[in-house]
Protein backbone atom coordinates (compact mmCIF):
# COMPACT_ATOMS: atom_id res chain seq x y z
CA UNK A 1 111.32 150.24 165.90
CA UNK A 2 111.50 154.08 167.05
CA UNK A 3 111.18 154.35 171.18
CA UNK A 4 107.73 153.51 171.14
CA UNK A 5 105.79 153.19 174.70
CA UNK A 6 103.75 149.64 175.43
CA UNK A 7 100.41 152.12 175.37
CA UNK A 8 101.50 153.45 171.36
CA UNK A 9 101.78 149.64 170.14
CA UNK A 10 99.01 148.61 167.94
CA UNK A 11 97.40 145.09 169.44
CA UNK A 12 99.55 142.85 167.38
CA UNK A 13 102.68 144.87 167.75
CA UNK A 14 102.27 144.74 171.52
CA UNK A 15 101.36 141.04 171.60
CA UNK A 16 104.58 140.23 169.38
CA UNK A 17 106.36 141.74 172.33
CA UNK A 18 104.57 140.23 175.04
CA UNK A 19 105.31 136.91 172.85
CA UNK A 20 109.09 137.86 173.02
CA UNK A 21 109.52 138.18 176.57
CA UNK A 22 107.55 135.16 177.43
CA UNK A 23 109.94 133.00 175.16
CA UNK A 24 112.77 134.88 176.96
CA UNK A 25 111.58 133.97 180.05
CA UNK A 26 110.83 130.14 178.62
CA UNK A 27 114.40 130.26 177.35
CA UNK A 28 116.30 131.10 180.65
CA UNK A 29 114.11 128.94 182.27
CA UNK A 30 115.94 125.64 179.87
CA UNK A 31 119.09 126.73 180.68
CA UNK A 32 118.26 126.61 184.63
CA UNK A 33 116.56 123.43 183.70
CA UNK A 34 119.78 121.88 181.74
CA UNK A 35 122.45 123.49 184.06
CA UNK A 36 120.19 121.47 187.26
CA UNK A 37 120.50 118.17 185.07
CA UNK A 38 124.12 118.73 184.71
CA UNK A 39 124.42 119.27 188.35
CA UNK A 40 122.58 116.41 189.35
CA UNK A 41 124.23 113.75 187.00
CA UNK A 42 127.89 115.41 188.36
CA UNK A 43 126.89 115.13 192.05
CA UNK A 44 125.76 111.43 191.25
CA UNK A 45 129.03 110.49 189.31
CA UNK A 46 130.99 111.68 192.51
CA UNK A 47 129.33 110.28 195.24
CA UNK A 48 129.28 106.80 193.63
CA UNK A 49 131.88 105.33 195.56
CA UNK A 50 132.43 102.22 193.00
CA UNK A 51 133.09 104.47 189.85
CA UNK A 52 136.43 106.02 190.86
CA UNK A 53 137.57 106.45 187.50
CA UNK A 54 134.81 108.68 186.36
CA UNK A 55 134.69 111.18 189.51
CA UNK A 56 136.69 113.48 186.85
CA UNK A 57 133.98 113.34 184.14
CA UNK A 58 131.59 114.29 187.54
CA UNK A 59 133.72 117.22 188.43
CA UNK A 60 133.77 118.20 184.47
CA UNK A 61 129.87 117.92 184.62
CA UNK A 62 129.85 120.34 187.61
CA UNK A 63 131.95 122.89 185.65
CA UNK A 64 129.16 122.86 182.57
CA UNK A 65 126.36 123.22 184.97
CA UNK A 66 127.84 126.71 185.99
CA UNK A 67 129.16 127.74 182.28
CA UNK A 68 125.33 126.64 181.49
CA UNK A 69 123.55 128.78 184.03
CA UNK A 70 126.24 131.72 183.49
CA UNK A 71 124.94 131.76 179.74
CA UNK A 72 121.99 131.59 180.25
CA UNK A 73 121.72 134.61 182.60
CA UNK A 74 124.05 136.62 180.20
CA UNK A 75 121.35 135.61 177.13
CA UNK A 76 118.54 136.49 179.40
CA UNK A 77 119.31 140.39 180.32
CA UNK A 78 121.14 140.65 176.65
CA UNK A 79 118.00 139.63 175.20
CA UNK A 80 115.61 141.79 177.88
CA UNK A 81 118.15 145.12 177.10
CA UNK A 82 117.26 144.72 173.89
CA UNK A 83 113.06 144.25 173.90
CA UNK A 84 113.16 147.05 176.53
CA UNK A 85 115.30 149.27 174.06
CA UNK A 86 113.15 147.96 171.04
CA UNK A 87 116.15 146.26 169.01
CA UNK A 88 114.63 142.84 169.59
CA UNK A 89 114.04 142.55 165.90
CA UNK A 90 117.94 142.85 165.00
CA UNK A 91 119.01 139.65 167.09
């Protein structure tokens, strides 16, 4: 697609776009989602004063939450750079 403003899309081109960014959006929104769960479960694994021997696999889960939310952001403003620039088709 040539650099084409939102007001030069036809109806269904500019809804296809709209469609993109909203599953963007719903995309970096899982990753938050799954990076939280990950968080959670660690935090619970370390404060559980019984289960010594797995306060590793809670720190472990803590690392994943942040490698989770890290690529999520980095797929989120990849992915926007390239709807804004009109590449979106080319992923």
């Amino acid at each position: 697609m040539e650099k084409e403003s939102e007001n030069e899309l036809i109806v269904r081109d500019y809804l296809a776009r709209q469609r993109t960014k909203l599953a963007n959006n719903r995309t970096l929104l899982s990753y938050i989602r799954t990076s939280l769960y990950f968080l959670v479960s660690g935090t619970a694994l370390v404060k559980v004063e019984d289960l010594e021997n797995i306060k590793g696999l809670g720190y472990i889960s803590f690392g994943i939450s942040v490698v989770f939310l890290i690529v999520g952001f980095i797929n989120f403003f990849t992915i926007r750079r390239k709807i804004k620039r009109g590449h979106y088709a080319k992923m």
